[in-house]
Protein backbone atom coordinates (compact mmCIF):
# COMPACT_ATOMS: atom_id res chain seq x y z
CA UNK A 1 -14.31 139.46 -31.79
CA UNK A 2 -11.09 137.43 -31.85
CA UNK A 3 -8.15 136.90 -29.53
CA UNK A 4 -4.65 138.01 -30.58
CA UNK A 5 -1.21 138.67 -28.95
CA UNK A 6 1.42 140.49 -31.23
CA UNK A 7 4.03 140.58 -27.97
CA UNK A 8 4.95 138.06 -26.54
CA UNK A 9 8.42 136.88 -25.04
CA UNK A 10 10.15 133.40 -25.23
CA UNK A 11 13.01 131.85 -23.61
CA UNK A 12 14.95 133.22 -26.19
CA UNK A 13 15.21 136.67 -24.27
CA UNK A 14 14.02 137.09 -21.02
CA UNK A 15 10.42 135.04 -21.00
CA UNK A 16 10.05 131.38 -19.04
CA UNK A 17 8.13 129.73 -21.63
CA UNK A 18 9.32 128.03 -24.79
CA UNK A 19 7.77 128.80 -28.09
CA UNK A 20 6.15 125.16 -28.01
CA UNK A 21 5.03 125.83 -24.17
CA UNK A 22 3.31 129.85 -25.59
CA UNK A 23 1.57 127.83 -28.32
CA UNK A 24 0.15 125.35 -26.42
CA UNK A 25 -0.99 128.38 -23.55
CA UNK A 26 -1.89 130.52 -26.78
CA UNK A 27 -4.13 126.93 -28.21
CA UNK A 28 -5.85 126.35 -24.93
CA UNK A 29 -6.81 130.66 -25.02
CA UNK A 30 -8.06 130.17 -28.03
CA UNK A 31 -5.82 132.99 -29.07
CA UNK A 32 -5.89 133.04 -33.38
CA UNK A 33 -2.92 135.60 -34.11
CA UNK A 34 0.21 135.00 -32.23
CA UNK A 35 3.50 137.41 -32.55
CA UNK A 36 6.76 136.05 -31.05
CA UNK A 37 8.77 139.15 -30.55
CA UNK A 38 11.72 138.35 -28.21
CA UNK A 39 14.13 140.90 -27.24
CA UNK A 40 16.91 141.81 -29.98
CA UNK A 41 17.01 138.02 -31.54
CA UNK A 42 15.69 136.07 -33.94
CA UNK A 43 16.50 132.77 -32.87
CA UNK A 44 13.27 130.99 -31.63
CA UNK A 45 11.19 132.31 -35.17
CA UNK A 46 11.09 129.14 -37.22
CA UNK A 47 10.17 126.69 -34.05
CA UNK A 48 7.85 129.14 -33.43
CA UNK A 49 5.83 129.49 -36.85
CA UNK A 50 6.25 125.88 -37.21
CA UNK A 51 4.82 125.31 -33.73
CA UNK A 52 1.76 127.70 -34.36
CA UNK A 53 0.91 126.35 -37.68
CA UNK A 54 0.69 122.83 -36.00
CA UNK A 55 -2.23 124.38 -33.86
CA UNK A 56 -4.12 126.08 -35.96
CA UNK A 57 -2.68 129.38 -34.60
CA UNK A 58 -1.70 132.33 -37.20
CA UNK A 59 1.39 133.16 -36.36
CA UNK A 60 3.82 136.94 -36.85
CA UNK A 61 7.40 137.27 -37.39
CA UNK A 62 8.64 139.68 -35.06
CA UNK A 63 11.12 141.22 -32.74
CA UNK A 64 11.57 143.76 -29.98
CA UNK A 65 14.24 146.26 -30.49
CA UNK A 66 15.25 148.61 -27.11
CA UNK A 67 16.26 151.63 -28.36
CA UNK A 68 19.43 154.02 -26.63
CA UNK A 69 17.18 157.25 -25.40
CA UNK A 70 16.87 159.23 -22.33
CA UNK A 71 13.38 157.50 -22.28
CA UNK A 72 12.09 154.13 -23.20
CA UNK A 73 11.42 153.70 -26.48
CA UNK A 74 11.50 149.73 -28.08
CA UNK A 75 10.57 149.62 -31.37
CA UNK A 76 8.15 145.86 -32.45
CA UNK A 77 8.87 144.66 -35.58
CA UNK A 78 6.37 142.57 -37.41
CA UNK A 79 6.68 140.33 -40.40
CA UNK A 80 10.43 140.20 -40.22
CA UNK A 81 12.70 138.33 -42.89
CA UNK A 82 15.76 137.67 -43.41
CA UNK A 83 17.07 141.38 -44.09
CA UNK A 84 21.26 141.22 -43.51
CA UNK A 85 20.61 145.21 -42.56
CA UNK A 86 18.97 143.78 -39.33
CA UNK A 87 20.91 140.54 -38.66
CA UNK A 88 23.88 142.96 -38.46
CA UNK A 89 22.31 145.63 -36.37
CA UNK A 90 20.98 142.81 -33.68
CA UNK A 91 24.70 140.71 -33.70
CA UNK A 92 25.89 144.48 -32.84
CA UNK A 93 23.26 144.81 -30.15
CA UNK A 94 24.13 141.56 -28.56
CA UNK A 95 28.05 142.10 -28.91
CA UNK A 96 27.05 145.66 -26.84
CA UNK A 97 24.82 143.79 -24.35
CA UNK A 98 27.24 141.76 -23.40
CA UNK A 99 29.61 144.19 -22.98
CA UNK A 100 27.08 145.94 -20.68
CA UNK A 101 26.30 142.24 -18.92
CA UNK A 102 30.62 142.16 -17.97
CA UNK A 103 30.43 145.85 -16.73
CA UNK A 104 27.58 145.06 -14.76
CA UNK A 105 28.96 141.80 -12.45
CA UNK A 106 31.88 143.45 -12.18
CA UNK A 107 30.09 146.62 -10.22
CA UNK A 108 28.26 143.75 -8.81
CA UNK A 109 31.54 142.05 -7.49
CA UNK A 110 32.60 145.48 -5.78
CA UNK A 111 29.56 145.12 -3.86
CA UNK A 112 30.18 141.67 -2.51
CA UNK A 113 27.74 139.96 -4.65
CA UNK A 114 29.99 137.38 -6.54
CA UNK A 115 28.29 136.63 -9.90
CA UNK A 116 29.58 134.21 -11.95
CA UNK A 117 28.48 135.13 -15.94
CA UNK A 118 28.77 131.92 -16.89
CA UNK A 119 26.32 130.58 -14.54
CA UNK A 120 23.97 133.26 -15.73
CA UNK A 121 24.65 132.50 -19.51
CA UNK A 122 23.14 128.81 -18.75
CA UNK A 123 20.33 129.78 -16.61
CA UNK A 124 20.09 131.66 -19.83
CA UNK A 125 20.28 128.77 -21.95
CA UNK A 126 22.91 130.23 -23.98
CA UNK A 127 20.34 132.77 -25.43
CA UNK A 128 20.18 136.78 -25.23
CA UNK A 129 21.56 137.48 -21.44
CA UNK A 130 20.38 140.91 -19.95
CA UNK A 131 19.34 141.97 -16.14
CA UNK A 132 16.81 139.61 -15.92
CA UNK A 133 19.20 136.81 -16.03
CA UNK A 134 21.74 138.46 -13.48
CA UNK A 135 18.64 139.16 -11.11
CA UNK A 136 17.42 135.73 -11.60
CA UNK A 137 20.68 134.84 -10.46
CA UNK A 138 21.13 136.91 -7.87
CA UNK A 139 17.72 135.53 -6.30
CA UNK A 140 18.90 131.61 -6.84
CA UNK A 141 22.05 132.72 -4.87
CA UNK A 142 20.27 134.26 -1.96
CA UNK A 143 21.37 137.32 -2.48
CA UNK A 144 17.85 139.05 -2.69
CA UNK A 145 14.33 137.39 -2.57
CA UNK A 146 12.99 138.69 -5.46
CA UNK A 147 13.95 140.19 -9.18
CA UNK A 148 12.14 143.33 -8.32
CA UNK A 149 14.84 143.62 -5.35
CA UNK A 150 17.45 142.96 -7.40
CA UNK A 151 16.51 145.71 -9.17
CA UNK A 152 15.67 148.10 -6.95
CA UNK A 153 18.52 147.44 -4.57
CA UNK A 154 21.36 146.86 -7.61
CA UNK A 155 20.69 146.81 -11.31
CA UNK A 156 17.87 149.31 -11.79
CA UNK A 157 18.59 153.09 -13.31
CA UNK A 158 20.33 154.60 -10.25
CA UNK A 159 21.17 151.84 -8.38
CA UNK A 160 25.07 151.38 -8.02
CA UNK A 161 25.22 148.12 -10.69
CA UNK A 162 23.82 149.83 -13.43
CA UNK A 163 24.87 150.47 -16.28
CA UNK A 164 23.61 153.06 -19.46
CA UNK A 165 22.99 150.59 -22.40
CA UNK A 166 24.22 151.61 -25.76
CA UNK A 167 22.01 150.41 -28.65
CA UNK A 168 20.46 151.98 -31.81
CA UNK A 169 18.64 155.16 -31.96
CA UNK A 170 15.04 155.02 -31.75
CA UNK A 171 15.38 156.21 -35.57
CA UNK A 172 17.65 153.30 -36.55
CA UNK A 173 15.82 150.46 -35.19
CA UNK A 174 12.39 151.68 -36.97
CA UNK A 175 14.70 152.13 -39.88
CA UNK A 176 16.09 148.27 -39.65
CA UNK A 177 12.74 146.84 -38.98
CA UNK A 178 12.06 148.83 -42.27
CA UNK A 179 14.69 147.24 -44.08
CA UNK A 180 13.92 143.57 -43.20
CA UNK A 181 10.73 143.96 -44.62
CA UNK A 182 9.01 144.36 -41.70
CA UNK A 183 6.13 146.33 -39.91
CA UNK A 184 8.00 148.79 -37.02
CA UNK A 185 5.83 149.46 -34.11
CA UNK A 186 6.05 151.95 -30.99
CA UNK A 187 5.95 149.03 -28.53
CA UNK A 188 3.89 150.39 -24.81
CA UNK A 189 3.58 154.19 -25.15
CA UNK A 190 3.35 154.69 -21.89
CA UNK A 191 6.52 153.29 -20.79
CA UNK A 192 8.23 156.18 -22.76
CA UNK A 193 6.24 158.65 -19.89
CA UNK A 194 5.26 161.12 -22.48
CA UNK A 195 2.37 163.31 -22.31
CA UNK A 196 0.24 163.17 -25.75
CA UNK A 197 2.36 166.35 -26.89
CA UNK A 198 5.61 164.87 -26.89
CA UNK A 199 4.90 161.74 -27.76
CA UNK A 200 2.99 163.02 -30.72
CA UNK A 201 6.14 164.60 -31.67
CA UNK A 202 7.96 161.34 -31.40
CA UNK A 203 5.63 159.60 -33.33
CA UNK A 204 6.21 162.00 -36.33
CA UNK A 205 9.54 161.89 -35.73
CA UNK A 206 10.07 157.99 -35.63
CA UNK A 207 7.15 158.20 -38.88
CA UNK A 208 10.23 159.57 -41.42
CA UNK A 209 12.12 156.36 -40.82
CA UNK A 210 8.72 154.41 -41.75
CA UNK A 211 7.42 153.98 -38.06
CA UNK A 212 4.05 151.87 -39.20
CA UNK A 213 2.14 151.21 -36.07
CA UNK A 214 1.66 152.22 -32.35
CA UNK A 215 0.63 149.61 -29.61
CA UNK A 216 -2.09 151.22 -28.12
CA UNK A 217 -3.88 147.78 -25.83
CA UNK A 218 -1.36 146.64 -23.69
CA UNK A 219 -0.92 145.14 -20.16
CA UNK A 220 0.94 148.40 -18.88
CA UNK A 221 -2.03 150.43 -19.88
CA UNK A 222 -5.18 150.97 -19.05
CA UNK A 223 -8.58 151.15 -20.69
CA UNK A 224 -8.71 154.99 -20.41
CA UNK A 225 -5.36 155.50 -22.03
CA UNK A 226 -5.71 152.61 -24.35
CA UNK A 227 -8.58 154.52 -25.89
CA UNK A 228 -6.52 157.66 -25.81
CA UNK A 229 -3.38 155.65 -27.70
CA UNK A 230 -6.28 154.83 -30.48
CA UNK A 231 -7.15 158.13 -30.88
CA UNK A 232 -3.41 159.05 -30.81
CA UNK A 233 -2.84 156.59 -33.65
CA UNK A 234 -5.73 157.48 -35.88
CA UNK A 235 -4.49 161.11 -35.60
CA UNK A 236 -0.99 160.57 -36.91
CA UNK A 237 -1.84 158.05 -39.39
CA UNK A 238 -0.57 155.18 -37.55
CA UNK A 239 -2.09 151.26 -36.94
CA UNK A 240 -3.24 150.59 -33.74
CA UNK A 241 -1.79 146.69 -32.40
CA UNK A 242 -2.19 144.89 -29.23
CA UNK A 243 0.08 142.78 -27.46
CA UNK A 244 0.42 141.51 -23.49
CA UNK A 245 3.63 141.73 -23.21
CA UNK A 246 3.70 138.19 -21.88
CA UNK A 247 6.67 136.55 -20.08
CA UNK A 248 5.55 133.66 -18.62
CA UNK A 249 6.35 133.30 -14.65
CA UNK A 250 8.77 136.24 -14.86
CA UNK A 251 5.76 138.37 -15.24
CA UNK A 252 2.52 136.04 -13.89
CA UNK A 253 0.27 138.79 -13.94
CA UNK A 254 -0.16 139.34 -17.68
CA UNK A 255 -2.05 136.30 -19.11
CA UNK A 256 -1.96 135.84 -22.95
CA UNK A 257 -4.07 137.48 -25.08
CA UNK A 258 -6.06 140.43 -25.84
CA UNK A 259 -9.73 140.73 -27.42
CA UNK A 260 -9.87 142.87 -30.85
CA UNK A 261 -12.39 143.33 -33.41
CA UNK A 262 -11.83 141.09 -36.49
CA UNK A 263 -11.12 144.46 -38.42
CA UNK A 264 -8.69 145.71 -35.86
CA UNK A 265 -6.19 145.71 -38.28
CA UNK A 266 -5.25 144.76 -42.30
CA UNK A 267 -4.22 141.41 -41.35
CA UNK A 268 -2.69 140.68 -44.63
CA UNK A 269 -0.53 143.34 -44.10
CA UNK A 270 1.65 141.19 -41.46
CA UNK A 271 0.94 138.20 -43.04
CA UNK A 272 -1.46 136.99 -41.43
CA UNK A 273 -5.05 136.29 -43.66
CA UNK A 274 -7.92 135.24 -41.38
């Protein structure tokens, strides 16, 4: 058995840890493959690979692409390079998501709650901005006590700051991945809420674009379903990853790591040779 985490989030996007603080949590684990995959950016990738191969950690290319649906759907990529088709897609995400950030404080202003972007932006650290940030915010101004109350009580789905966001299809962002170079992924099935019927349908769906993998041990899952998810995957022809979904303090639940067999998956496929 060996311990791996192919999802993890930086303080590129909306984790508390930097890529040297992961490595050093990911060393002390003793976890051997290691996936940075921060949300719609690239950024923190070289530190990152350089970081990992300084402690003896195999490290993955990747990135986590939210996809515009009636559901979620976010799309891992794994192995990425430096395809222009996806540098251009994610510089059109971000120039969206910060449309989205603007329509959001100003809802938020109507409501009394003053937020100041630019204070978000370096809490941020001039990185990818989203809710998190504004939430974080929000809770360092007084205005709630926690992110999970900022969310339910303003920027959730439903609640009177929020905003649809507008992104790529579910289609395009397995396509982009594709594109790179990279390994596409359905990132935490059950997120998306689908019964195995339906989401069988969406994995044959997203599989014409070149949809490679589905993440089927995760934090949001459990054992039962994770089993189910393998099963899932084996039927439509698809490799089975694992990830946390780590995020540092924003999440301190979800502790790095996950236990696979040492033929979980074709390693060398994502680069990785063990």
């Amino acid at each position: 058995m060996i311990r791996v985490d192919l999802h993890v989030h930086s303080t590129f996007s909306d984790g508390t840890c930097t890529p040297l603080e992961i490595v050093r949590a990911a060393r002390a684990r003793r976890v051997a493959v290691l996936a940075l995959t921060d949300h719609d950016t690239l950024e923190g990738l070289d530190e990152f690979s350089r970081e990992c191969r300084a402690a003896g950690i195999r490290p993955v290319r990747g990135v986590e692409l939210s996809a515009s649906a009636p559901i979620t759907i976010h799309v891992l990529g794994y192995r990425i390079g430096d395809g222009s088709s996806l540098k251009k897609a994610l510089d059109w995400v971000i120039e969206r998501r910060n449309a989205r950030n603007g329509e959001i404080c100003g809802k938020l202003r109507d409501l009394g709650v003053g937020v100041n972007i630019e204070e978000v932006e370096v809490m941020a650290g001039g990185r990818v901005v989203g809710r998190p940030h504004i939430a974080l915010w929000m809770v360092k101004n007084g205005f709630v006590p926690d992110t999970r109350a900022a969310f339910d009580r303003y920027l959730g789905k439903g609640a009177p700051a929020y905003v649809r966001r507008e992104g790529l299809s579910p289609g395009d962002c397995v396509r982009v991945v594709r594109e790179s170079g990279g390994l596409p992924v359905l990132a935490h099935p059950s997120l998306t809420g689908l019964d195995e019927a339906p989401l069988g349908e969406l994995l044959d769906e997203l599989k014409e674009y070149g949809l490679w993998g589905l993440e089927c041990i995760s934090s949001h899952c459990s054992s039962e379903a994770a089993y189910r998810y393998l099963r899932t995957a084996d039927r439509h022809g698809l490799f089975p990853t694992a990830g946390s979904d780590f995020h540092g303090a924003a999440r301190p639940d979800i502790a790095l790591g996950v236990q696979v067999s040492e033929d979980f998956l074709p390693w060398a496929r994502i680069g990785v040779n063990l």
